[in-house]
Protein backbone atom coordinates (compact mmCIF):
# COMPACT_ATOMS: atom_id res chain seq x y z
CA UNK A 1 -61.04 181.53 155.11
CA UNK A 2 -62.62 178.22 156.56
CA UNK A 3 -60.21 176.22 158.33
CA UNK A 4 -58.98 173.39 155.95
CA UNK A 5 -60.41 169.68 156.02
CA UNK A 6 -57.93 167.24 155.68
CA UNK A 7 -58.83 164.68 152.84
CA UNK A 8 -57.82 162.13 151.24
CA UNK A 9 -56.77 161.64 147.26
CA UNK A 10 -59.31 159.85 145.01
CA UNK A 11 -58.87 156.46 143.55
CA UNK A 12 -55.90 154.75 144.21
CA UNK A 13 -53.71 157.25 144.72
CA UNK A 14 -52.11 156.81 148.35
CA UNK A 15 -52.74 159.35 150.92
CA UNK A 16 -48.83 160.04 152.37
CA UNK A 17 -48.33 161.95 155.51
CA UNK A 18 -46.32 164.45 153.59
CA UNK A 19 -49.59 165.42 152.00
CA UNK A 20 -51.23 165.38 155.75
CA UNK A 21 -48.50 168.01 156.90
CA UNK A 22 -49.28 170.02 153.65
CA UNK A 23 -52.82 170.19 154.41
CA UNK A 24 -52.28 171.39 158.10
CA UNK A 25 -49.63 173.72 157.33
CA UNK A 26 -52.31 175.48 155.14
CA UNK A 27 -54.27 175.57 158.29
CA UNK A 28 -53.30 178.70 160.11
CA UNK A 29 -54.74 181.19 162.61
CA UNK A 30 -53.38 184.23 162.05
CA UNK A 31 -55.30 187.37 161.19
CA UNK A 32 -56.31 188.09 157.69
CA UNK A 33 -53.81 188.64 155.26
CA UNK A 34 -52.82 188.90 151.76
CA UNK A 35 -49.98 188.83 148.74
CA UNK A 36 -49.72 189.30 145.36
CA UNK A 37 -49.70 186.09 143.91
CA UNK A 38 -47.62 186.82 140.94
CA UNK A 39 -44.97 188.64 143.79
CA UNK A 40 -45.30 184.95 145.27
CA UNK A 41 -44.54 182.94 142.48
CA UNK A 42 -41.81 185.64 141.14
CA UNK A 43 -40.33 184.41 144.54
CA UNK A 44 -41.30 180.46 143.72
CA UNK A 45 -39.04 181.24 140.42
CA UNK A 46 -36.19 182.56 142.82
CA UNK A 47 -36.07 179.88 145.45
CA UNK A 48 -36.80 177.04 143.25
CA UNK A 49 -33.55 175.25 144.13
CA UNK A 50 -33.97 175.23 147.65
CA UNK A 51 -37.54 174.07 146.90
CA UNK A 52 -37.12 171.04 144.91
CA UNK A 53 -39.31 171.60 141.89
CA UNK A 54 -38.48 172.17 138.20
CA UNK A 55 -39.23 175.03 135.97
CA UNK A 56 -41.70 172.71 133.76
CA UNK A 57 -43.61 172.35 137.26
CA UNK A 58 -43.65 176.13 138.21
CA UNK A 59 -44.89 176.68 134.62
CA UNK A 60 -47.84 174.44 135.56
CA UNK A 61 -48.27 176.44 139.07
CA UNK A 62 -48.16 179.58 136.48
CA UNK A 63 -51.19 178.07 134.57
CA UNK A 64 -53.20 176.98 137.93
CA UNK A 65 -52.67 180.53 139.47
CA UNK A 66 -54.13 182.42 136.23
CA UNK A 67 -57.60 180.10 136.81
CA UNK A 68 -57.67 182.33 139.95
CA UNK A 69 -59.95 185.69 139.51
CA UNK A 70 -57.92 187.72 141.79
CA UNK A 71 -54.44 188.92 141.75
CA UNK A 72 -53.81 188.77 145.96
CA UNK A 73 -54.13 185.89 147.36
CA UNK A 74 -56.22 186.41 150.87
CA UNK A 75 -57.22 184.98 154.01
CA UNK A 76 -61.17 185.55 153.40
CA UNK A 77 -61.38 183.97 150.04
CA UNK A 78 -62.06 180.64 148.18
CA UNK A 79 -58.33 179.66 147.14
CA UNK A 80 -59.52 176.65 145.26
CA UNK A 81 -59.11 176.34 141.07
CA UNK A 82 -60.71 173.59 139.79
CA UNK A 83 -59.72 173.69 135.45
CA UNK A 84 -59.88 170.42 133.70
CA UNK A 85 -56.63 168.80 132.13
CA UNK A 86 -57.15 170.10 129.03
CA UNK A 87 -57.68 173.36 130.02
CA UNK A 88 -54.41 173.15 131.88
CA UNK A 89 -52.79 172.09 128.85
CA UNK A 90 -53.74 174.91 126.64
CA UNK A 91 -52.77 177.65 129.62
CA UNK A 92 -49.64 175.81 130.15
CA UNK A 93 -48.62 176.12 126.36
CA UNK A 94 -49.80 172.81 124.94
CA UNK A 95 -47.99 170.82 127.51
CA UNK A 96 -49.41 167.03 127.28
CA UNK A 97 -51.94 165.82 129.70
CA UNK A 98 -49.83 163.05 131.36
CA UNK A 99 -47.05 165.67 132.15
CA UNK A 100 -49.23 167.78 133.75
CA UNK A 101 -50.37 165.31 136.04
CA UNK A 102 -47.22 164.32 136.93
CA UNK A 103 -46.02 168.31 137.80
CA UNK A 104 -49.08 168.72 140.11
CA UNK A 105 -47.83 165.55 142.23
CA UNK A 106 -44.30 167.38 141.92
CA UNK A 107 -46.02 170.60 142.92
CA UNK A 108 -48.58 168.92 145.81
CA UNK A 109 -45.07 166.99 147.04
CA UNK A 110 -43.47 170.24 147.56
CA UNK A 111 -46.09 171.31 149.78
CA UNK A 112 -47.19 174.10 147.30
CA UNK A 113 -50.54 172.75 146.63
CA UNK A 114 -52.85 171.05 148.36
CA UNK A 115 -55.74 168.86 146.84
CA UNK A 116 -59.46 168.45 147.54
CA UNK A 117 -60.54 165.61 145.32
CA UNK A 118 -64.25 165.33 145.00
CA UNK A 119 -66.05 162.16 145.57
CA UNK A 120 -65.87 161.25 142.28
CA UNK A 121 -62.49 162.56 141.60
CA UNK A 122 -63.72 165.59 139.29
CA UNK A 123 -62.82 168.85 139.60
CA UNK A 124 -65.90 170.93 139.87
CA UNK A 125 -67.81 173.73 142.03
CA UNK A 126 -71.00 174.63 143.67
CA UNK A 127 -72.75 177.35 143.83
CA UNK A 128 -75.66 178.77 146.20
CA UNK A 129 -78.65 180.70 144.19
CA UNK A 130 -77.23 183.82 144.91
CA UNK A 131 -74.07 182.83 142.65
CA UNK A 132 -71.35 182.47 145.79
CA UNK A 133 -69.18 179.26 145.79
CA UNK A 134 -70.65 177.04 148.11
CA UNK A 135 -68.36 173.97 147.61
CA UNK A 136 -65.68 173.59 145.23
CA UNK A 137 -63.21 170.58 144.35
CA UNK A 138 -59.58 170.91 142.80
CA UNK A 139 -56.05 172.64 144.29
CA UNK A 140 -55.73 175.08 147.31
CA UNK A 141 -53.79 177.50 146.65
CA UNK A 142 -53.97 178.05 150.44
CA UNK A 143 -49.95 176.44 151.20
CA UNK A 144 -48.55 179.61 148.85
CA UNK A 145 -49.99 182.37 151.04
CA UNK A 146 -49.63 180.13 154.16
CA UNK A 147 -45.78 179.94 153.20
CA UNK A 148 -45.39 183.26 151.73
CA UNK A 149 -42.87 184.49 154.02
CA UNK A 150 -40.83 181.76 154.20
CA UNK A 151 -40.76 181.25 150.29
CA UNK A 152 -39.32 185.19 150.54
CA UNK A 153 -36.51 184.23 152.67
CA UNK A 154 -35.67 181.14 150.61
CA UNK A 155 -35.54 183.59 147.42
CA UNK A 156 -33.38 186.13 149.34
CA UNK A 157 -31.25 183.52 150.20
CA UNK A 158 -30.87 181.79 146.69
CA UNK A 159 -30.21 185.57 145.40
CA UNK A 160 -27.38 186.22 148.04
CA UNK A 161 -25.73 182.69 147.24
CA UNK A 162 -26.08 183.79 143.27
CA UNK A 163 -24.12 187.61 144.50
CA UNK A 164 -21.72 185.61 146.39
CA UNK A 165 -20.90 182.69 143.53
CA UNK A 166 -20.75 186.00 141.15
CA UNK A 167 -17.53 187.99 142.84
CA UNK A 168 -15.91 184.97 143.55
CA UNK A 169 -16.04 184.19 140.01
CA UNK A 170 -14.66 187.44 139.45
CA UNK A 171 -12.20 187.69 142.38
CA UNK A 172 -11.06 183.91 140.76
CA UNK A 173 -10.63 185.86 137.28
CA UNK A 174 -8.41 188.31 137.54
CA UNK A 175 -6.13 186.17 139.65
CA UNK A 176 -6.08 183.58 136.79
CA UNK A 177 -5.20 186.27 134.77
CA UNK A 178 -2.38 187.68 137.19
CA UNK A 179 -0.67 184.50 137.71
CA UNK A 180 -0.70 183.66 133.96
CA UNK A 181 0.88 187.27 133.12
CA UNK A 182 3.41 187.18 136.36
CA UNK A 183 4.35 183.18 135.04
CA UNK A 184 5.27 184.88 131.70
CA UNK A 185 7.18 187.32 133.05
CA UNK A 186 9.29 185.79 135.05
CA UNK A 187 10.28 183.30 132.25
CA UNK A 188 10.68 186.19 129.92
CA UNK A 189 13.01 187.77 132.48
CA UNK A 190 15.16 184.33 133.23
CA UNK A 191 13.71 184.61 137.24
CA UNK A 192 15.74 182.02 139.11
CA UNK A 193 12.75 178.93 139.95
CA UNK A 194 10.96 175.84 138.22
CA UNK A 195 8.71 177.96 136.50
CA UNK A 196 7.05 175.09 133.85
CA UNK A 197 6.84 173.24 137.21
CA UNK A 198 4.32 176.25 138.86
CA UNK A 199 2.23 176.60 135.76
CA UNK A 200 1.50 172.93 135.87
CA UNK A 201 0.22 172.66 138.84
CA UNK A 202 -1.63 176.61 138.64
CA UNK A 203 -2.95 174.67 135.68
CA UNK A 204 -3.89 171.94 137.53
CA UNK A 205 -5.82 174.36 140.03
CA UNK A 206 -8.35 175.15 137.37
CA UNK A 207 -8.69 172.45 135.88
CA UNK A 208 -9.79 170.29 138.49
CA UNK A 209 -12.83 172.81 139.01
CA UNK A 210 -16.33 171.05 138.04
CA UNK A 211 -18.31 172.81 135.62
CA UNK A 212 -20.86 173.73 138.13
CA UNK A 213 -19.01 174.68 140.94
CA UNK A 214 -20.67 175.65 144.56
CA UNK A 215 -19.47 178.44 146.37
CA UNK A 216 -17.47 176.35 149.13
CA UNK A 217 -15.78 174.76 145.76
CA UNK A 218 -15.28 178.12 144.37
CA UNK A 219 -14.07 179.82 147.97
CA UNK A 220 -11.50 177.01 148.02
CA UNK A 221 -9.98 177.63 144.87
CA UNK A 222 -9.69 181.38 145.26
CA UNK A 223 -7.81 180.24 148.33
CA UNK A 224 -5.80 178.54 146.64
CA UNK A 225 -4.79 181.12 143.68
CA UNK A 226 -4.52 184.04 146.21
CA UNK A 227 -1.24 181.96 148.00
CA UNK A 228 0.21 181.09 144.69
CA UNK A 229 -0.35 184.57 144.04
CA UNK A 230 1.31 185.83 146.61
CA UNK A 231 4.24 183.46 146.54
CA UNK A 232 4.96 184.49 142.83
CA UNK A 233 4.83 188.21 143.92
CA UNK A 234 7.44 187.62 146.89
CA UNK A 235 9.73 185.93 144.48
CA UNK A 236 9.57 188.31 141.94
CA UNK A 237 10.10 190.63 144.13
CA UNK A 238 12.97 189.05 145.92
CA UNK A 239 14.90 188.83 142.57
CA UNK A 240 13.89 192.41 141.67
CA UNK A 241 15.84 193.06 144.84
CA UNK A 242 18.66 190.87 144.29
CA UNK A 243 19.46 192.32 141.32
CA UNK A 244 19.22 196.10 142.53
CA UNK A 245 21.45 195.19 145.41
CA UNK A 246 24.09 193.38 143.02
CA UNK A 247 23.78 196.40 140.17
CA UNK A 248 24.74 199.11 142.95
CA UNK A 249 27.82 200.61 142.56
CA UNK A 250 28.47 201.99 146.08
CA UNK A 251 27.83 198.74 147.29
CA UNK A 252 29.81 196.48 145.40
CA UNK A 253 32.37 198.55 142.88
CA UNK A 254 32.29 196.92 139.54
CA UNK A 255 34.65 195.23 137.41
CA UNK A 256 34.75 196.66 133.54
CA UNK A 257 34.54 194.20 131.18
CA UNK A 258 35.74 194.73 127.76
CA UNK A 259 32.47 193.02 125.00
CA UNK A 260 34.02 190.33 122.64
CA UNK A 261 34.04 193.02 119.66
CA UNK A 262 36.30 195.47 122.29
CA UNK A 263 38.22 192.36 123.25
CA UNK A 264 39.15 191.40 119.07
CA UNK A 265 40.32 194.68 118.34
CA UNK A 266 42.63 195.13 121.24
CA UNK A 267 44.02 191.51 120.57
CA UNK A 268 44.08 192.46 116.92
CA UNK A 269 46.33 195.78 118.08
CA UNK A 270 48.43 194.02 120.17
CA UNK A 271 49.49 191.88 117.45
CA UNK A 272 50.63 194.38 114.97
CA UNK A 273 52.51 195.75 117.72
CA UNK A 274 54.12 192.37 117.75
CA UNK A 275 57.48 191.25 116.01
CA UNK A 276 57.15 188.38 113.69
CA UNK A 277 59.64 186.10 112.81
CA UNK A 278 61.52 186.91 109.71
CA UNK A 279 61.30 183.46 108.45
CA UNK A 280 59.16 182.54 105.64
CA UNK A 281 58.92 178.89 106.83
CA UNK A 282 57.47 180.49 110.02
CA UNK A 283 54.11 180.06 108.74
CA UNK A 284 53.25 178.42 105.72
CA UNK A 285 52.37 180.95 102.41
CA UNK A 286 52.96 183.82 104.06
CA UNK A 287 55.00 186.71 102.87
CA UNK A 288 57.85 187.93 104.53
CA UNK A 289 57.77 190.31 106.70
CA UNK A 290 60.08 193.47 107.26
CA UNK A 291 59.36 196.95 108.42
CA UNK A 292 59.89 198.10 104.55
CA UNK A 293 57.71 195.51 103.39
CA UNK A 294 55.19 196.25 105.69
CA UNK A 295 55.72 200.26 104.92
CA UNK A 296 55.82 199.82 101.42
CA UNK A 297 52.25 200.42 99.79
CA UNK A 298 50.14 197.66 98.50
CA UNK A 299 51.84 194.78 100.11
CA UNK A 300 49.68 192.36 102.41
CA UNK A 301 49.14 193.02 106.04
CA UNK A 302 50.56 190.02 108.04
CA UNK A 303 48.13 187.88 110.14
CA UNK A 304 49.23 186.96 113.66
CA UNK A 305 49.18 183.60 115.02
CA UNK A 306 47.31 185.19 118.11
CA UNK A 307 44.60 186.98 116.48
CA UNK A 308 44.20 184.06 114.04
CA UNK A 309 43.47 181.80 117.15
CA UNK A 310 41.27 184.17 118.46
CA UNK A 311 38.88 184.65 115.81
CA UNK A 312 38.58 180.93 115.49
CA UNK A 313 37.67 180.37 118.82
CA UNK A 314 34.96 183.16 118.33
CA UNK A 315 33.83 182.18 115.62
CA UNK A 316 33.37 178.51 117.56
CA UNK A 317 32.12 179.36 120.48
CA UNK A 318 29.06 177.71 120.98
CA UNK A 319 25.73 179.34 121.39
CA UNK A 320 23.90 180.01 124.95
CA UNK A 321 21.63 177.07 125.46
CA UNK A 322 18.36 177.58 125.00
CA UNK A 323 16.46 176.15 127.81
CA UNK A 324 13.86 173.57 127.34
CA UNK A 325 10.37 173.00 128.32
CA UNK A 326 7.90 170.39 129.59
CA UNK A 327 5.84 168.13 127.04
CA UNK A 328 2.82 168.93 128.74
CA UNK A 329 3.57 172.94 128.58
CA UNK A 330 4.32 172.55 124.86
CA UNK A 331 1.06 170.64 124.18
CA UNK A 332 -1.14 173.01 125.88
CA UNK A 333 0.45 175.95 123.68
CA UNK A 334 0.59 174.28 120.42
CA UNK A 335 -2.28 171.63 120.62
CA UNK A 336 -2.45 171.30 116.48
CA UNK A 337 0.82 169.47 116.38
CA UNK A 338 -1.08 166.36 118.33
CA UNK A 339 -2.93 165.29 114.79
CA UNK A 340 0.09 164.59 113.60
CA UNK A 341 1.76 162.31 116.18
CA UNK A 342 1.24 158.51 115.78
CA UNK A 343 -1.98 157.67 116.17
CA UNK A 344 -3.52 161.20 116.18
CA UNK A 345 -1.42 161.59 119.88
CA UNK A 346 1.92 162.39 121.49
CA UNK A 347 2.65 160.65 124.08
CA UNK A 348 6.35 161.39 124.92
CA UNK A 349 9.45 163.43 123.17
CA UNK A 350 10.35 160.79 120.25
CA UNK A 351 6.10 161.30 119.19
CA UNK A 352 7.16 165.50 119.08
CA UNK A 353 10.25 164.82 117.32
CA UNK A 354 8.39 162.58 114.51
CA UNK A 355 5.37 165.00 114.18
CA UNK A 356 8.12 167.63 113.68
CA UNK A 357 9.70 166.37 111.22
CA UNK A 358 6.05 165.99 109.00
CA UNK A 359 5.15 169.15 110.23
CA UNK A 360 8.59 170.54 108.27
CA UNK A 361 7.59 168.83 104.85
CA UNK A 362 4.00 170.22 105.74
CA UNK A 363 5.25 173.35 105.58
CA UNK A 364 8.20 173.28 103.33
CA UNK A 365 10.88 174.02 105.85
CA UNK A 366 14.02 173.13 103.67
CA UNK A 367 15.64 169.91 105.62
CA UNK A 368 18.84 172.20 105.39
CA UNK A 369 17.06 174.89 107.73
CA UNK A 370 15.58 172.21 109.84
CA UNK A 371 18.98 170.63 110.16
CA UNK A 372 20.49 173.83 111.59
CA UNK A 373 17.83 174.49 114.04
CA UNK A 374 18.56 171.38 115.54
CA UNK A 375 22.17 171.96 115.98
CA UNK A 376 22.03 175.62 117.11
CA UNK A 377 18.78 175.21 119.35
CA UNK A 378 18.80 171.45 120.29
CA UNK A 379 16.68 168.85 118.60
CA UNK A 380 14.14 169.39 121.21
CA UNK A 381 13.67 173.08 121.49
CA UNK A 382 13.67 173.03 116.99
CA UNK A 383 10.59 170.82 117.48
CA UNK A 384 9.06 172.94 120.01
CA UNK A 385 10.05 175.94 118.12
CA UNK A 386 8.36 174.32 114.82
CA UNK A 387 5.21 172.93 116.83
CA UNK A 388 4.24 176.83 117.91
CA UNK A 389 5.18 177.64 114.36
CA UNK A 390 2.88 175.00 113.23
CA UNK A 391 0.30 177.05 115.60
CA UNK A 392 0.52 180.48 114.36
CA UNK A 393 0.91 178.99 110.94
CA UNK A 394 -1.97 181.02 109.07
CA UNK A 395 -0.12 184.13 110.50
CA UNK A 396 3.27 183.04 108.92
CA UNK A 397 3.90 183.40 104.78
CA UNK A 398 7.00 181.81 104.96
CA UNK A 399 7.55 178.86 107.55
CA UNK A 400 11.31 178.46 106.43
CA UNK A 401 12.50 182.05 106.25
CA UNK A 402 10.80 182.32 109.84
CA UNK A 403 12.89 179.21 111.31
CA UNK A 404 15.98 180.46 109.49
CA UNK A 405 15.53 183.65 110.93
CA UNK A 406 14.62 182.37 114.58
CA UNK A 407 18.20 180.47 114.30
CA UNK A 408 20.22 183.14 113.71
CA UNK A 409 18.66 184.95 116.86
CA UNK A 410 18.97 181.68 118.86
CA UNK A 411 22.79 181.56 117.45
CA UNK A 412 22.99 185.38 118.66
CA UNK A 413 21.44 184.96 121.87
CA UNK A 414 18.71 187.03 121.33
CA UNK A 415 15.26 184.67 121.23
CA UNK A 416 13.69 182.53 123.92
CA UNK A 417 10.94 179.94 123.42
CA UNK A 418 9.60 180.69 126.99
CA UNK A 419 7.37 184.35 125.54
CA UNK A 420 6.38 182.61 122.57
CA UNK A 421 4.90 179.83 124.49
CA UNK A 422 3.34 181.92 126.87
CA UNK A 423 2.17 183.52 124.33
CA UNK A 424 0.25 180.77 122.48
CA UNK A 425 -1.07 179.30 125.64
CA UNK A 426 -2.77 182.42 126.70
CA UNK A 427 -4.42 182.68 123.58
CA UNK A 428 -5.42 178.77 123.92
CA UNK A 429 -6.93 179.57 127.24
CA UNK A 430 -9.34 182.39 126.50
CA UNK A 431 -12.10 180.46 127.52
CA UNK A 432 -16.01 181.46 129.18
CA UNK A 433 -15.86 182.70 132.55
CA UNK A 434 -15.24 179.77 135.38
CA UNK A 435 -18.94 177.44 135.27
């Protein structure tokens, strides 16, 4: 191929020295060559980011390069096309006229193309009698095989950055997913630590991550997540520990405790073994007491002052309190309980406590049930409880019996809102992989 002639554009289009350093870096002395120019523009695809130029504007580039006979591009042929606008347009899929023009400046800035206006600014070739081109006007193709290999490394390079952005969006996944599960365990198993405190701000981790991250972003994060990570793991594993050490028997030799059903009975024993006072006026509509009365069939079994006390104090004793959760934690988990806050919003506890309360008549909680969920969990943890509720509604047939029921386990000491909210907030945050 003929060394290049610099020229200028046509009309008043301004000749830039970008285009002058396009023209010359088509220029080249090295021995003949060639590449596929479909393998080249596969490439163009690849590296377009590094490149600057838009798919619209490689779709053009497709159109120009199918104007050219050959399928390698080579150092001892005429790399000029020369096709009108409008045949452009129908190659390039009906793309209008004026945004063609404005992808082959995008393309010629880029250094891709390189243009050889004619004197009158058409686009046309000439031909010697034996039917060779002899001079022809258009775009060189010439930059693409000039810049062949360095378009490869810029597409081997976009393609490692795409492997590397891939398995650390993977490497970030699972540890979302292992912090979330560890999080939930150790609430489920009452670890010691400001648990609501840690989700926040893992929380907070991912969601301050744009939707279009770079790697460096991404690299960060995962650096991030991998010393929470660890930090839960040590604790957990600290109170694993703690409690192995504590539950040993050769190490520390344990005192038997008698449960509160053991403990009635023997204070229930102990006071039949008891003498009671012979005295009627002892205690008040009683019957008196003698070892023939008491031997005699059908009379009444007396009732001891002691185990009377005893089984009103049990009967009193308060529940263990549940423990209670942040605002921001309960949203998150149960965000349908927000529509009915003032305003469409909740904004502190008192909005949660008045959005419970139409969320009960919503769902025809009795105000009796709702009444004694607030005094066995806490008015708080009855609207949190009727807030997730409110969230696995559809699930539920019977919104009352379920409260009623989750009271009476509360009251035992057998539920804790911590695994149910866990539970709903992992099913809020199933979301598409980290953008």
């Amino acid at each position: 191929m003929e060394a290049e002639y610099v020229t200028t554009p046509f009309g008043r289009r301004p000749m830039t020295l970008a285009m002058l350093m396009a023209q010359r870096r088509a220029e080249h002395g090295k021995h003949i060559r060639s590449v596929d120019k479909w393998k080249i523009y596969r490439a163009l695809c690849e590296a377009k980011p590094l490149l600057g130029v838009t798919d619209r504007a490689l779709a053009v580039l497709n159109a120009l390069l199918s104007f050219y006979p050959k399928n390698e591009l080579s150092d001892d042929a005429n790399l000029i096309v020369f096709p009108s606008n409008a045949q452009l347009s129908l190659r390039a899929h009906g793309m209008a006229e004026q945004t063609i023009r404005r992808h082959l400046a995008a393309l010629i800035a880029a250094g891709l193309l390189v243009r050889r206006d004619s004197p009158n600014g058409k686009r046309y070739v000439r031909r010697n009698r034996a039917g060779d081109l002899n001079e022809a006007y258009g775009f060189s193709l010439a930059p693409l095989l000039a810049r062949a290999e360095e378009i490869e490394h810029l597409a081997a390079q976009v393609a490692a950055e795409r492997l590397h952005i891939q398995s650390l969006r993977e490497r970030i996944s699972l540890h979302r997913r292992d912090i979330a599960k560890l999080i939930e365990t150790a609430i489920a198993e009452a670890v010691e630590g400001s648990w609501e405190s840690v989700y926040v701000a893992f929380r907070a981790l991912i969601d301050g991550v744009s939707r279009s991250p770079t790697a460096i972003e991404l690299d960060t994060l995962l650096d991030k997540l991998s010393r929470l990570h660890d930090q839960i793991i040590n604790q957990l594993e600290t109170h694993v520990k703690a409690a192995k050490l504590s539950g040993n028997p050769y190490q520390n030799e344990r005192h038997i405790q008698n449960s509160d059903s053991e403990s009635l009975i023997e204070s229930e024993t102990e006071a039949r073994r008891q003498k009671l006072p012979l005295d009627e006026t002892a205690i008040p509509g009683t019957t008196p007491t003698t070892p023939e009365a008491a031997a005699s069939p059908g009379t009444t079994e007396p009732t001891s002052s002691t185990t009377r006390s005893f089984r009103t104090e049990a009967r009193n004793e308060p529940p263990a309190e549940l423990k209670s959760f942040p605002l921001d934690l309960i949203l998150r988990a149960c965000p349908d309980i927000m529509a009915y806050g003032p305003a469409g919003t909740i904004n502190n506890w008192r909005d949660l406590l008045a959005a419970s309360i139409i969320v009960k008549s919503t769902l025809d909680i009795s105000p009796r049930a709702y009444q004694e969920a607030c005094r066995i969990m806490g008015t708080e943890n009855a609207a949190t409880v009727i807030a997730c509720i409110l969230q696995r509604a559809p699930y539920i047939n019977s919104a009352g019996g379920y409260l009623r029921d989750l009271t009476r386990r509360t009251e035992k000491g057998e539920f804790a809102i911590g695994p149910m909210l866990m539970s709903l907030l992992r099913a809020n945050t199933i979301t598409p992989k980290v953008a």
